[in-house]
Protein backbone atom coordinates (compact mmCIF):
# COMPACT_ATOMS: atom_id res chain seq x y z
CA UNK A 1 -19.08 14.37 57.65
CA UNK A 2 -16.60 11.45 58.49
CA UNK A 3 -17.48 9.44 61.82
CA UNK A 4 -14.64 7.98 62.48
CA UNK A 5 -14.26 5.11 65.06
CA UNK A 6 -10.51 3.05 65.37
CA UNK A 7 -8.08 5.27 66.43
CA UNK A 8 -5.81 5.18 64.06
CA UNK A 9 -8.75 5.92 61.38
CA UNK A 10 -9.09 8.79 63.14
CA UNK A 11 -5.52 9.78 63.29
CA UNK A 12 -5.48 9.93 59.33
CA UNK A 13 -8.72 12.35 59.62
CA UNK A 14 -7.60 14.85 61.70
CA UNK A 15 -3.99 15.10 59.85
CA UNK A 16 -6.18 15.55 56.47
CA UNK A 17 -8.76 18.23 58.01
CA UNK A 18 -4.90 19.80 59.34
CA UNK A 19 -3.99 19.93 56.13
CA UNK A 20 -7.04 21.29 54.63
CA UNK A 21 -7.44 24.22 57.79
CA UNK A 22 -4.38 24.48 59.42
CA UNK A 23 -1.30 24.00 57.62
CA UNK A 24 0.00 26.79 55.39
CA UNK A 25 3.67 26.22 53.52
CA UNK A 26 5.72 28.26 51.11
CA UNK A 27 8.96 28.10 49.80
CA UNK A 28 10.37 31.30 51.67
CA UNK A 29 10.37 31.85 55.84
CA UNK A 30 7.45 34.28 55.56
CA UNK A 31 5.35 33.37 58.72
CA UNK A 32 6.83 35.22 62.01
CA UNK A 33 6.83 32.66 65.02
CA UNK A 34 5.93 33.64 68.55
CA UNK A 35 9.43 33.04 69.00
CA UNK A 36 10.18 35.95 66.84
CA UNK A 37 11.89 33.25 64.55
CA UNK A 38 10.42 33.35 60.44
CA UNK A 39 9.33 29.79 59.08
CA UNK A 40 8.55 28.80 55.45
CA UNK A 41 5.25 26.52 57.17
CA UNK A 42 2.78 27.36 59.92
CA UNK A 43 -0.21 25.48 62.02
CA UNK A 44 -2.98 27.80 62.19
CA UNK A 45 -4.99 25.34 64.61
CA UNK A 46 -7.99 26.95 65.41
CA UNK A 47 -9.81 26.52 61.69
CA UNK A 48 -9.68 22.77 63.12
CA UNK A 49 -9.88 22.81 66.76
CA UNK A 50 -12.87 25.45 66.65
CA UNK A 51 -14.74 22.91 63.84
CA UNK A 52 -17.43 20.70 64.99
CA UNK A 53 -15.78 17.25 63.36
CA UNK A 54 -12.19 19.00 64.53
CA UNK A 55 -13.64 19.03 68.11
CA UNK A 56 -15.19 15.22 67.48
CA UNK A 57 -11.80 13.50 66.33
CA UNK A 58 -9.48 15.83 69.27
CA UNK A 59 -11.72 15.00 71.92
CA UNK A 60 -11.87 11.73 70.96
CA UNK A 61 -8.29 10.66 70.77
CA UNK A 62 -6.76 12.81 73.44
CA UNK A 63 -9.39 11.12 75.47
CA UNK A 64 -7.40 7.84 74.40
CA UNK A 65 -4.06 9.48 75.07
CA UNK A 66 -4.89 10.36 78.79
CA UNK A 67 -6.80 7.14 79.67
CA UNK A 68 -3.15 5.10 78.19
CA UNK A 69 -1.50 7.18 80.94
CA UNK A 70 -1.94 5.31 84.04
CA UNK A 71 -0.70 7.84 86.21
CA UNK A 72 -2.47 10.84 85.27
CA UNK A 73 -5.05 11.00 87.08
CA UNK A 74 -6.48 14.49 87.17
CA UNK A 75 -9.47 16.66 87.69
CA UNK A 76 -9.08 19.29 84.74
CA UNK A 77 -7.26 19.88 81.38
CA UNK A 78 -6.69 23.56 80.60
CA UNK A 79 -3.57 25.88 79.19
CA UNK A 80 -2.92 29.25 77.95
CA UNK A 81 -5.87 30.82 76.58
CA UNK A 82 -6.48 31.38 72.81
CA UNK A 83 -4.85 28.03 71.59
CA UNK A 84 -5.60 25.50 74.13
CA UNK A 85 -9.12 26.60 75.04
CA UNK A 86 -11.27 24.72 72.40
CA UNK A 87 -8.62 21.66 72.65
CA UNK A 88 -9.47 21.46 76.90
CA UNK A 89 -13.18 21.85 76.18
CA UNK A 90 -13.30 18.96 73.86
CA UNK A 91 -11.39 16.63 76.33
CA UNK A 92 -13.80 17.54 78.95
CA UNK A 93 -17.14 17.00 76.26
CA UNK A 94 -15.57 13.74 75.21
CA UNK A 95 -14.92 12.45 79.13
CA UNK A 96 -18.58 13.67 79.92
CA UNK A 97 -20.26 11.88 77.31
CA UNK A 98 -17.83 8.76 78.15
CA UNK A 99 -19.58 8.88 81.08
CA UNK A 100 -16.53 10.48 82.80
CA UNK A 101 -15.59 13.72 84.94
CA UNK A 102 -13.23 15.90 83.32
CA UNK A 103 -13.58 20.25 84.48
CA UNK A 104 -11.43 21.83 82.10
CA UNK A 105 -9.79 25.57 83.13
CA UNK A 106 -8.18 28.66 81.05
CA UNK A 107 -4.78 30.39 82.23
CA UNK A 108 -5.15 34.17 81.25
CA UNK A 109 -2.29 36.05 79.29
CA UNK A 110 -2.94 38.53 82.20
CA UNK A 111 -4.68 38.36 85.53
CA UNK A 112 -8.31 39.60 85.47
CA UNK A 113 -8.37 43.45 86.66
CA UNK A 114 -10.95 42.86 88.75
CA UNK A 115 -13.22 40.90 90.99
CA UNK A 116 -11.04 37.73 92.08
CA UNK A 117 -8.34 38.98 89.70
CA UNK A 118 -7.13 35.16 88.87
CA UNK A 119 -4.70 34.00 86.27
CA UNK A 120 -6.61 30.73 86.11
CA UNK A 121 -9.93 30.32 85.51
CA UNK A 122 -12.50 27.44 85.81
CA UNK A 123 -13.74 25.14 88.55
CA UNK A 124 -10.10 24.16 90.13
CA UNK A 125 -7.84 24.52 93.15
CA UNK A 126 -5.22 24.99 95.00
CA UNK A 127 -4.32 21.33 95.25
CA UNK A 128 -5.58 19.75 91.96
CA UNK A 129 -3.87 17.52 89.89
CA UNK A 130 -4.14 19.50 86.13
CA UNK A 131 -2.80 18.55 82.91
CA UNK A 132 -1.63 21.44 80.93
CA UNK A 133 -2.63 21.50 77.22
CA UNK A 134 -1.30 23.09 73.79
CA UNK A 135 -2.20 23.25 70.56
CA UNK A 136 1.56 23.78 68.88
CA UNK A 137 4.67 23.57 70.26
CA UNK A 138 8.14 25.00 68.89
CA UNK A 139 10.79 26.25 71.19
CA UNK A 140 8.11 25.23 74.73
CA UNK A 141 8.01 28.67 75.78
CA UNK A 142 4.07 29.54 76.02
CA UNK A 143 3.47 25.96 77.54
CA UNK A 144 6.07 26.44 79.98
CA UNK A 145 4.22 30.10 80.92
CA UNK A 146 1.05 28.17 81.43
CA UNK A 147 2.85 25.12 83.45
CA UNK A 148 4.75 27.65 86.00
CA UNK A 149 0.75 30.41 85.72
CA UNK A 150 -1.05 27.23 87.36
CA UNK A 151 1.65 26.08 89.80
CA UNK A 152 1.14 29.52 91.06
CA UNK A 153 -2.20 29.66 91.32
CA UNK A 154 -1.71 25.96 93.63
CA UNK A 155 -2.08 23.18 90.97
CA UNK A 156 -0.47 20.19 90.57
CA UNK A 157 0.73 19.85 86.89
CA UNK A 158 1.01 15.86 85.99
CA UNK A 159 2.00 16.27 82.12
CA UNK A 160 1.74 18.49 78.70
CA UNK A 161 -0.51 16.96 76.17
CA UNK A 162 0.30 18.86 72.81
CA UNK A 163 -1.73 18.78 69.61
CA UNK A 164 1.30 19.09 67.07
CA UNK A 165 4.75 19.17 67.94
CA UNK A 166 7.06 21.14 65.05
CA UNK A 167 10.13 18.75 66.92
CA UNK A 168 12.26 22.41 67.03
CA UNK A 169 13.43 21.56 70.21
CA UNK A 170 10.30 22.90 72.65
CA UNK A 171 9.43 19.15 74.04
CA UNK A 172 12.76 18.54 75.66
CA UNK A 173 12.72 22.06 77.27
CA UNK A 174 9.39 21.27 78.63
CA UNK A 175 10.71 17.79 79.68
CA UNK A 176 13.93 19.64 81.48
CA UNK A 177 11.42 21.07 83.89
CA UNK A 178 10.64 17.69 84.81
CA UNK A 179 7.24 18.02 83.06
CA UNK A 180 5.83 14.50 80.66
CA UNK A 181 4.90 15.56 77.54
CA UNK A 182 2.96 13.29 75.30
CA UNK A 183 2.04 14.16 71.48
CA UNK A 184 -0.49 13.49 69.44
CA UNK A 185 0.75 15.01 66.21
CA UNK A 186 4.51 15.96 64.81
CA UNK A 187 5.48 18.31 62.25
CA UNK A 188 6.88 14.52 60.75
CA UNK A 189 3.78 12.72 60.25
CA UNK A 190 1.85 15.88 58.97
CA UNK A 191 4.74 16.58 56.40
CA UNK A 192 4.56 12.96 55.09
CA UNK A 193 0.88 13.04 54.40
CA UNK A 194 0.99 16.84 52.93
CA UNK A 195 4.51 15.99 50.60
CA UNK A 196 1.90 12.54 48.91
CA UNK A 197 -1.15 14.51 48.61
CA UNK A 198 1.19 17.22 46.87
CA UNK A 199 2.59 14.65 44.11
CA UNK A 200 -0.37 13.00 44.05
């Protein structure tokens, strides 16, 4: 296992264990987007976001990324549930053991069929400043479902924190609903690290 401390140490880490668990290329568009769109390379996040040193090094620096933004103060983390649900629980493990409060809160696909049939689940209100969280972005259009699910449901969304952004154009659509997004990984970065372990 790699304990990692310095940020940027950790950066490196995660984009290696994303390479290893995550990222799948080929030289034909054979993996369908939720967009409907086919891509020659795909981010399968949850083999990393669902592992225990995945979980360590995400909690850790999105912890970082939040506490640079002065502004955001909020009560929970949370997004549309599969993708963002491991991402939000690690944010709120990393604030607790920081000694920090942090709920974090699922937005369902559907609302429950029963019982308090809610789109949004967790320990948050109408009234509570949220930041809404994703594990890929392309073309913004499940983030933007979760962003407009919980100011429905009465929150106040702050910002989008995204895991890896594939820079196809889904950050500035976000942004055009007057909605911050901050990233923590690009398609760039990830690319630069895969093409010199490839030629290596």
């Amino acid at each position: 296992m790699h304990r990692c401390r310095s940020v940027n140490t950790m950066r490196m880490r995660l984009i290696q264990l994303i390479i290893e668990r995550t990222f799948r290329f080929t030289d034909a568009p054979t993996f369908k987007l939720a967009s409907g769109k086919k891509s020659s390379y795909y981010f399968n996040c949850k083999p990393t976001t669902l592992n225990s040193e995945g979980m360590y090094l995400i909690g850790n620096l999105l912890y970082d990324l939040m506490k640079r933004q002065k502004s955001w103060k909020a009560k929970a983390v949370g997004g549309l549930t599969l993708g963002a649900d491991p991402i939000s629980n690690a944010i709120a493990y990393t604030f607790h053991i920081k000694g920090e409060q942090m709920e974090s809160f699922v937005v369902r696909k559907e609302p429950k069929k029963h019982g308090t049939m809610l789109w949004v689940e967790g320990n948050v209100g109408r009234g509570d400043n949220v930041i809404i969280i994703e594990d890929v972005i392309t073309t913004g259009g499940s983030t933007i479902k979760a962003i407009d699910r919980a100011k429905k449901s009465g929150l106040n969304v702050l910002g989008v924190i995204v895991l890896i952004d594939r820079q196809e154009g889904g950050k500035a659509k976000i942004e055009a609903k007057g909605v911050k997004v901050e990233t923590l990984l690009t398609r760039e970065e990830i690319f630069e690290v895969y093409s010199k372990k490839r030629l290596s």
